[in-house]
C-alpha atoms as a PDB file:
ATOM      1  CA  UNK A   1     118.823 186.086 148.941  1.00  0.00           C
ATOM      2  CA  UNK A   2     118.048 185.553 145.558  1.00  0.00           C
ATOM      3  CA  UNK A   3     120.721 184.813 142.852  1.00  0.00           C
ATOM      4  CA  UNK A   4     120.588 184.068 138.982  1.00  0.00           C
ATOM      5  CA  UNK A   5     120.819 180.489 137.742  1.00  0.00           C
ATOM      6  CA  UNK A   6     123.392 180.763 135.210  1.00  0.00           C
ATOM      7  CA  UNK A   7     126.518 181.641 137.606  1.00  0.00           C
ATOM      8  CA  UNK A   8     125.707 177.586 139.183  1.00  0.00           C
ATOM      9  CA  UNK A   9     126.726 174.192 137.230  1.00  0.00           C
ATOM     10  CA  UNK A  10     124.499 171.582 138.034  1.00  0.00           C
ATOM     11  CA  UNK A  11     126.262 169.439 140.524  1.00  0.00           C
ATOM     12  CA  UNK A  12     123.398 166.832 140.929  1.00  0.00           C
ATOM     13  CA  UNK A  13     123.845 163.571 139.641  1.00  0.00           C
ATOM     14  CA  UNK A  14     120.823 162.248 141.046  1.00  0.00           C
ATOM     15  CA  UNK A  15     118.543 162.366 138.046  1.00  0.00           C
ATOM     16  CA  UNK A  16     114.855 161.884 138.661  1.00  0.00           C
ATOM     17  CA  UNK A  17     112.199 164.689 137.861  1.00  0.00           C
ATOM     18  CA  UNK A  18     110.367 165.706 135.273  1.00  0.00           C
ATOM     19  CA  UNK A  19     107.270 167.682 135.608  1.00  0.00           C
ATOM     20  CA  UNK A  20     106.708 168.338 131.631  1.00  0.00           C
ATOM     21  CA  UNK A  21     103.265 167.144 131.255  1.00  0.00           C
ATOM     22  CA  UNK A  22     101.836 167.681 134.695  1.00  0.00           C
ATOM     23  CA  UNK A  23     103.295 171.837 134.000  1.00  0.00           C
ATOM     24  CA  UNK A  24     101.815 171.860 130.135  1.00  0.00           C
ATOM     25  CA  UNK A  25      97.985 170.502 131.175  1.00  0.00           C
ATOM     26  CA  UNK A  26      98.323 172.911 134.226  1.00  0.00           C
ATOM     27  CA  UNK A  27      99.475 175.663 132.558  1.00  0.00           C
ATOM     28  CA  UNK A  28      97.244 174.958 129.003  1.00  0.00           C
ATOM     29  CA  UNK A  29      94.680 174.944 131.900  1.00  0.00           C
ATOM     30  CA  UNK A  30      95.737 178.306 133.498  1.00  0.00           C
ATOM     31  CA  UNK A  31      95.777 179.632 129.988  1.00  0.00           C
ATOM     32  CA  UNK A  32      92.506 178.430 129.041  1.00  0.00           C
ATOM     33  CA  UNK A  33      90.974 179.698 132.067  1.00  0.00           C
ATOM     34  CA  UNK A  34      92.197 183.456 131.545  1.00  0.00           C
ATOM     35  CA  UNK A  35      91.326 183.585 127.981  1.00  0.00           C
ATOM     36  CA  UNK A  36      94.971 182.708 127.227  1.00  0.00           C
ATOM     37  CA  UNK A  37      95.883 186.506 126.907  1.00  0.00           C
ATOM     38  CA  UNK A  38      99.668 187.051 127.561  1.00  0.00           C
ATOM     39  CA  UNK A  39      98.945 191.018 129.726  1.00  0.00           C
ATOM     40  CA  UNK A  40      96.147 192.628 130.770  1.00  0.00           C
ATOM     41  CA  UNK A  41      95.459 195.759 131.627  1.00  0.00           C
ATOM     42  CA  UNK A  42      97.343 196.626 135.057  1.00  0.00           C
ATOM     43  CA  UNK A  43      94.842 198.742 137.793  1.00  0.00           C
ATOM     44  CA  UNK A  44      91.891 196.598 138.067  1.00  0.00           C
ATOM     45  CA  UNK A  45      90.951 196.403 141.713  1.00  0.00           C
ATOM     46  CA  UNK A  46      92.182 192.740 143.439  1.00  0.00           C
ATOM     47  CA  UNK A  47      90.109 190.845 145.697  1.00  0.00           C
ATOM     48  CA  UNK A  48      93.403 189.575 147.098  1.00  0.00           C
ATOM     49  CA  UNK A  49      93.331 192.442 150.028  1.00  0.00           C
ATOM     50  CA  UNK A  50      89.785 191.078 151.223  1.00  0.00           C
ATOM     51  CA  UNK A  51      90.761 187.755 151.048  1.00  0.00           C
ATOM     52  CA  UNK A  52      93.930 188.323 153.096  1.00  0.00           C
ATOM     53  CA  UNK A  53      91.292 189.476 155.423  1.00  0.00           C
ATOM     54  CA  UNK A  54      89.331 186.418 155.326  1.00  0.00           C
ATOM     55  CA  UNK A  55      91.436 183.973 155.529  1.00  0.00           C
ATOM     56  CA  UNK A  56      91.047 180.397 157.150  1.00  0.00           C
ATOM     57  CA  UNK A  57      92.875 177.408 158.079  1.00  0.00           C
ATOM     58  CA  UNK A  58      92.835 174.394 155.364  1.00  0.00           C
ATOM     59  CA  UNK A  59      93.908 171.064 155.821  1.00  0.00           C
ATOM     60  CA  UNK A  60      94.614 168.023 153.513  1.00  0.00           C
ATOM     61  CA  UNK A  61      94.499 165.008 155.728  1.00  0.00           C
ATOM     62  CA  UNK A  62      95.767 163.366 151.996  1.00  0.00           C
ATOM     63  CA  UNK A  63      99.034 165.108 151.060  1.00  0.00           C
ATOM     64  CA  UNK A  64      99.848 166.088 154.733  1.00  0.00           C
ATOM     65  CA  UNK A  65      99.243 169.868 155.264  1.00  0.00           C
ATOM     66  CA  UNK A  66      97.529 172.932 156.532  1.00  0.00           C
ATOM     67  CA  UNK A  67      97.673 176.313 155.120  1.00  0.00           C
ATOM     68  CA  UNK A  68      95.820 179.277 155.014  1.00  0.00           C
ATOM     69  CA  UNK A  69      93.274 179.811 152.518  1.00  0.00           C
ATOM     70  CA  UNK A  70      89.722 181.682 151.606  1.00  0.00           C
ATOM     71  CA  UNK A  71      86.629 180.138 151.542  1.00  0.00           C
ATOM     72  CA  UNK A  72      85.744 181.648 148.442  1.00  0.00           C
ATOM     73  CA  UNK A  73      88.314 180.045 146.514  1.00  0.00           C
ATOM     74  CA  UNK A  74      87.686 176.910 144.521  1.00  0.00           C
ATOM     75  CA  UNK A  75      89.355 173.333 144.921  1.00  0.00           C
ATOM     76  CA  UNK A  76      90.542 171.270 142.724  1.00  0.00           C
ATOM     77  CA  UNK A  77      91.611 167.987 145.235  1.00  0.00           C
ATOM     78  CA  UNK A  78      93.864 164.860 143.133  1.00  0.00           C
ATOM     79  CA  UNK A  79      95.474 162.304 144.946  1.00  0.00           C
ATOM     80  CA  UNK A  80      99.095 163.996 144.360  1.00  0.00           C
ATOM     81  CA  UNK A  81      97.980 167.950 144.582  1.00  0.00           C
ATOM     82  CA  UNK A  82      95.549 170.480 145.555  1.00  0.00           C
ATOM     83  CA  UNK A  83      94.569 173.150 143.342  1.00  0.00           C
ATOM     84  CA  UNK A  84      93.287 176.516 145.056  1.00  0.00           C
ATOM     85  CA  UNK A  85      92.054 178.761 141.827  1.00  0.00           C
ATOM     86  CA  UNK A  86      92.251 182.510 144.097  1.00  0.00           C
ATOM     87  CA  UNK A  87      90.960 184.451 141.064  1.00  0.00           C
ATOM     88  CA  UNK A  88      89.119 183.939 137.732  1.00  0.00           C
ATOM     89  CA  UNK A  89      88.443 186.987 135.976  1.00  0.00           C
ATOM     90  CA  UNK A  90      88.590 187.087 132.172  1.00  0.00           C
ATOM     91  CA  UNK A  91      91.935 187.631 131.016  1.00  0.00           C
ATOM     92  CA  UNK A  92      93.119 187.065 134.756  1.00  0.00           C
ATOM     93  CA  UNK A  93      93.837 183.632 136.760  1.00  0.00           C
ATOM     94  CA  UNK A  94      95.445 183.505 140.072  1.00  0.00           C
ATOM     95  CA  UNK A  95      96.340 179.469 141.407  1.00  0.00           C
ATOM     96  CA  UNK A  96      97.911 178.135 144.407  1.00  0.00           C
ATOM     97  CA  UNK A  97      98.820 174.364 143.734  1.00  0.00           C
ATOM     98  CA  UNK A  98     100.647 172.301 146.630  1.00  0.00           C
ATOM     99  CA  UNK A  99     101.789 168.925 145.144  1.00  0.00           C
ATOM    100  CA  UNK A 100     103.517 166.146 146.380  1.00  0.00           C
ATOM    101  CA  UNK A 101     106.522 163.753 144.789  1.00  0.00           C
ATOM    102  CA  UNK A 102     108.614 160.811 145.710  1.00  0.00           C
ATOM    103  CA  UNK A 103     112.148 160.857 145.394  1.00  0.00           C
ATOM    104  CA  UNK A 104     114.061 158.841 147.232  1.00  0.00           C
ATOM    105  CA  UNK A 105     117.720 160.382 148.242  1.00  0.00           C
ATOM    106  CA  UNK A 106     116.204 163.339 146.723  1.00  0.00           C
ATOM    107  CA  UNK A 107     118.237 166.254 149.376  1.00  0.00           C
ATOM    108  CA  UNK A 108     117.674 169.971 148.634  1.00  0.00           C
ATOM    109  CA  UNK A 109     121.348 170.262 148.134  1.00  0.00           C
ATOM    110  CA  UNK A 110     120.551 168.942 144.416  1.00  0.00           C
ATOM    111  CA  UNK A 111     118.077 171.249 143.689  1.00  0.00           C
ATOM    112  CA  UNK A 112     120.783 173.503 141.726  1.00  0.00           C
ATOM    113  CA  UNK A 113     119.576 176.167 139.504  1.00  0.00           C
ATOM    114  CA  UNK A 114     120.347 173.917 136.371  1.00  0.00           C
ATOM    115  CA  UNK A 115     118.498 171.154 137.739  1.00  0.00           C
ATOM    116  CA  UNK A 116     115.510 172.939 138.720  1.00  0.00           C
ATOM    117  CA  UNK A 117     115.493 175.020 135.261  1.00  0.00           C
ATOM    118  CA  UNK A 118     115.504 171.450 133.356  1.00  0.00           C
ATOM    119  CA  UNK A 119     113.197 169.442 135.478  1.00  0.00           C
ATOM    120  CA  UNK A 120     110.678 172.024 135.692  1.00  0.00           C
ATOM    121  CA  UNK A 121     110.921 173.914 132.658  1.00  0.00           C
ATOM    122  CA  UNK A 122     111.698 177.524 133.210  1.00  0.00           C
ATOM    123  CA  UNK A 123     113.438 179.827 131.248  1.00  0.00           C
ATOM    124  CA  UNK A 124     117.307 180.660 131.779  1.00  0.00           C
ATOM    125  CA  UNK A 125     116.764 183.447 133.866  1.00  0.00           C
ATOM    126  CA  UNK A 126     114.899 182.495 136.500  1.00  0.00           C
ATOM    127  CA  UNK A 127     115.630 183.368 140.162  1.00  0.00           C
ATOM    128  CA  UNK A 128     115.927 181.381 143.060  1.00  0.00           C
ATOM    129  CA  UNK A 129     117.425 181.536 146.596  1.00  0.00           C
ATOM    130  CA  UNK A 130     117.461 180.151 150.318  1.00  0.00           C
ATOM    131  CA  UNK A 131     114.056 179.957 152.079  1.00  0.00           C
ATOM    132  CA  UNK A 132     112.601 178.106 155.185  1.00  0.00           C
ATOM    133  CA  UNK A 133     108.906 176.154 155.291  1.00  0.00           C
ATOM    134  CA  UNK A 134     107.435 174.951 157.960  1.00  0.00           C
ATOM    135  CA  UNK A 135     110.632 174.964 159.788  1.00  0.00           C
ATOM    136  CA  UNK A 136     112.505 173.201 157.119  1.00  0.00           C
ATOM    137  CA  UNK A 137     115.088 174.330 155.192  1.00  0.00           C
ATOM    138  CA  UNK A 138     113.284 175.408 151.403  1.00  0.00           C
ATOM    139  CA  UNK A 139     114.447 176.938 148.583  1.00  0.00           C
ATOM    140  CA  UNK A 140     112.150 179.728 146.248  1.00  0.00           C
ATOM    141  CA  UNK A 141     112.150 180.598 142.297  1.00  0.00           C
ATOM    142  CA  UNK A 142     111.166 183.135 140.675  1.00  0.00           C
ATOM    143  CA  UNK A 143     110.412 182.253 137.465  1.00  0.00           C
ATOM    144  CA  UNK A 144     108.326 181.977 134.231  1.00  0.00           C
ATOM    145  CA  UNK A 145     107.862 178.825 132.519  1.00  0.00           C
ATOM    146  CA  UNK A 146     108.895 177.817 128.748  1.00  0.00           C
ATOM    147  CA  UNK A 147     106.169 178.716 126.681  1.00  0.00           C
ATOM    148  CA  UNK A 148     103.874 180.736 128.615  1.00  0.00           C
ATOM    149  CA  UNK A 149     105.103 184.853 128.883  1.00  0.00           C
ATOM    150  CA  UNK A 150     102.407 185.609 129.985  1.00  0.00           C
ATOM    151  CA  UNK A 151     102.828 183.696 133.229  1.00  0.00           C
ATOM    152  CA  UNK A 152     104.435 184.350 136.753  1.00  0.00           C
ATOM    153  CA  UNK A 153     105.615 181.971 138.817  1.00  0.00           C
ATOM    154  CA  UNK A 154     106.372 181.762 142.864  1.00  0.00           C
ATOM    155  CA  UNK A 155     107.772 178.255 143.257  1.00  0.00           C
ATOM    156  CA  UNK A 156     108.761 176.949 146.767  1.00  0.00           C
ATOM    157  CA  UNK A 157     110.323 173.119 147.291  1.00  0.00           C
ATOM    158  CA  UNK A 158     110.740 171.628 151.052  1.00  0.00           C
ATOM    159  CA  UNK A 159     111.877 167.975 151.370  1.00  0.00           C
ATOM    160  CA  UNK A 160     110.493 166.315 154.085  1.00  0.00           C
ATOM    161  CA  UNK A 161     111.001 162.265 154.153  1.00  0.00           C
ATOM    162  CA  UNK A 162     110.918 160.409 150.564  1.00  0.00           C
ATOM    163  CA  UNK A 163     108.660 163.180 149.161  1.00  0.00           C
ATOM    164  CA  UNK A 164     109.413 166.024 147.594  1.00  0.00           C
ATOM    165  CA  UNK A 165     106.813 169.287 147.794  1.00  0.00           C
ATOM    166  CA  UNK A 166     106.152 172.136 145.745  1.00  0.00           C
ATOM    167  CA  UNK A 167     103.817 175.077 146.897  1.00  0.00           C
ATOM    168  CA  UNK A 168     103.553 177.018 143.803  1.00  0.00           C
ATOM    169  CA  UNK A 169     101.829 180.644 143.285  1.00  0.00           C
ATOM    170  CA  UNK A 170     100.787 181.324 139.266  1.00  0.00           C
ATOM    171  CA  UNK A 171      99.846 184.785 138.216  1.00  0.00           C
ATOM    172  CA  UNK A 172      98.277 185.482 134.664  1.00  0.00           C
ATOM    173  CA  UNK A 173      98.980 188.084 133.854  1.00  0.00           C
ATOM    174  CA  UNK A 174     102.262 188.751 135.111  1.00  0.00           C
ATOM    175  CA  UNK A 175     101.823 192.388 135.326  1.00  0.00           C
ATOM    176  CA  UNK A 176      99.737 191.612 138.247  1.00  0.00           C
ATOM    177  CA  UNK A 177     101.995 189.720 139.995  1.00  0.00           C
ATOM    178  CA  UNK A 178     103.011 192.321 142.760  1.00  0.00           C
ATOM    179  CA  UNK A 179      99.334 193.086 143.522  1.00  0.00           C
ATOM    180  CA  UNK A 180      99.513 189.318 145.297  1.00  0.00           C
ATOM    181  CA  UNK A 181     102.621 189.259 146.916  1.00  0.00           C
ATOM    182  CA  UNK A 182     101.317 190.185 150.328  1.00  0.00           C
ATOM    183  CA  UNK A 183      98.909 187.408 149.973  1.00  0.00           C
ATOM    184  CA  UNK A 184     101.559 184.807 148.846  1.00  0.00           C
ATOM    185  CA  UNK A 185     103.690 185.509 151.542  1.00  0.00           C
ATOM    186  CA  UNK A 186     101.064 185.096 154.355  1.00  0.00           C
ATOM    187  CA  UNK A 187     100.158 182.167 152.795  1.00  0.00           C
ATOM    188  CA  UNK A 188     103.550 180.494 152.207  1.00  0.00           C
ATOM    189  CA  UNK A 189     104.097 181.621 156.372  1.00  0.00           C
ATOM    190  CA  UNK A 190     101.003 179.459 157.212  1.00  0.00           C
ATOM    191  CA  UNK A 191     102.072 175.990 155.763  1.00  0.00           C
ATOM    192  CA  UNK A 192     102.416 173.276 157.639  1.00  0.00           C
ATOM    193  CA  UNK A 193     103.311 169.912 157.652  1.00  0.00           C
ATOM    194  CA  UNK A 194     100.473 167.728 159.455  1.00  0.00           C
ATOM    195  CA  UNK A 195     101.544 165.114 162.348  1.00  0.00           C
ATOM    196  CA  UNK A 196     101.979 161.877 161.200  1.00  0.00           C
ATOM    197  CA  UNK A 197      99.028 160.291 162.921  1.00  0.00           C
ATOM    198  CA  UNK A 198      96.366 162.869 161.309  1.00  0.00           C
ATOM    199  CA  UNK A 199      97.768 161.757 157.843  1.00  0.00           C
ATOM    200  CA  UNK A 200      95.477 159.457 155.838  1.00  0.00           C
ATOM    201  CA  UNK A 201      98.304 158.533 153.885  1.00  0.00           C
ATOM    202  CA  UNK A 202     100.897 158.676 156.497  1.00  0.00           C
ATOM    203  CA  UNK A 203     102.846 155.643 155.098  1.00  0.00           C
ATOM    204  CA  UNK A 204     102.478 156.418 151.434  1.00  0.00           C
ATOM    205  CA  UNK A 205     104.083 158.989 148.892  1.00  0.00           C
ATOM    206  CA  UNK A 206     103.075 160.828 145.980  1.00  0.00           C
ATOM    207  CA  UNK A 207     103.921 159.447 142.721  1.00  0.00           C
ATOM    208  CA  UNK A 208     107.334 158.222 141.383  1.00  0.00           C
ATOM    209  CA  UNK A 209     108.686 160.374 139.109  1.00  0.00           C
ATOM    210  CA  UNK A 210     110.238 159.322 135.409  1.00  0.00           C
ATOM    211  CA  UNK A 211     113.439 160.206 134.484  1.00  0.00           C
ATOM    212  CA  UNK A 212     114.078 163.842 133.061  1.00  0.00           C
ATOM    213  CA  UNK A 213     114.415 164.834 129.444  1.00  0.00           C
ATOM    214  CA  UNK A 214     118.165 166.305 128.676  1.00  0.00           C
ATOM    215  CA  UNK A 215     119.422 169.684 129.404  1.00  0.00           C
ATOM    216  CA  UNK A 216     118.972 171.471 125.942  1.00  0.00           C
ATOM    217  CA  UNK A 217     121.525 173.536 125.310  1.00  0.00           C
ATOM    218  CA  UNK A 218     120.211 177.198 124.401  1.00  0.00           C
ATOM    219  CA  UNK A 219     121.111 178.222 121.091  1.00  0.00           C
END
């Protein structure tokens, strides 16, 4: 079930997150990458079908997980996140990034709409609604961030311990963004979270995170 964030108030006092300059070198990066051209032109054939097809387990003994994922993709591999770039075409750039962040008494609960729109920079209308990972409660968004309208986003966040995760889909252009959501969702229905003993950092967390930046007001 998806709902719009504006009919929530943000009932989390439990301030903590703020993803501003990890999102603007990621998406300046995205940007760059596709030629930083808001739409293209819809119709071009995918590759996504053939690599649903070809599909293969990955795991990341370092942030904890397995998912499924094409050995034609490239990696980008950080000590906090994993970058999978699914399609570089001029004018076109498809990335799956699964990242990891400590927040201690961080419960899904106080994920509202308000604090996910301020901590992660969407705009206003973003959508967002109940999900399940890995057998784990989750919650989705559906959303594009501040700044870039030329971008789609497919945000999932599953709490598991002191860390916080977020498996998130990018599309530019967003016009494309229904040619990939057979792919997402096999994808999304692959992760997993890795047994503690096959962990390399089993007893460590990804990186504390500073406190937000206020909720501006819109005008």
């Amino acid at each position: 079930m998806l709902y719009f964030s504006g009919i929530y108030q943000d009932l989390a006092s439990k301030s903590d997150i703020s993803m501003k300059p990890l999102l603007t070198m990621f998406l300046g990066i995205l940007c760059l990458l596709s030629g930083g051209t808001p739409n293209a032109p819809a119709g071009e054939p995918s590759p996504a079908a053939a690599d649903k097809a070809n599909l293969t387990s990955c795991i990341d003994k370092n942030l904890g997980f397995k998912i499924k994922c094409s050995p034609n993709w490239s990696r980008d591999a950080r000590p906090h996140e994993l970058l999978f770039l699914i399609e570089n075409k001029p004018n076109h750039v498809v990335v799956l990034t699964v990242a990891k962040f400590q927040k201690k008494d961080l419960e899904l609960k106080d994920l509202t709409p308000i604090y996910l729109r301020s901590r992660f920079h969407y705009t206003h209308d973003f959508k967002m609604g109940d999900s399940q990972i890995a057998g784990r409660k989750a919650i989705v968004a559906i959303a594009q961030p501040l700044g870039y309208p030329g971008v789609q986003l497919l945000d999932y966040y599953v709490v598991k311990g002191a860390d916080l995760y977020r498996i998130s889909f990018s599309v530019n252009t967003r016009n494309r963004y229904k040619d990939y959501e057979p792919l997402f969702s096999e994808l999304i229905h692959s992760f997993e979270f890795l047994p503690v003993e096959e962990s390399t950092l089993s007893l460590s967390h990804g990186p504390t995170l500073p406190e937000p930046e206020p909720i501006q007001k819109n005008p």
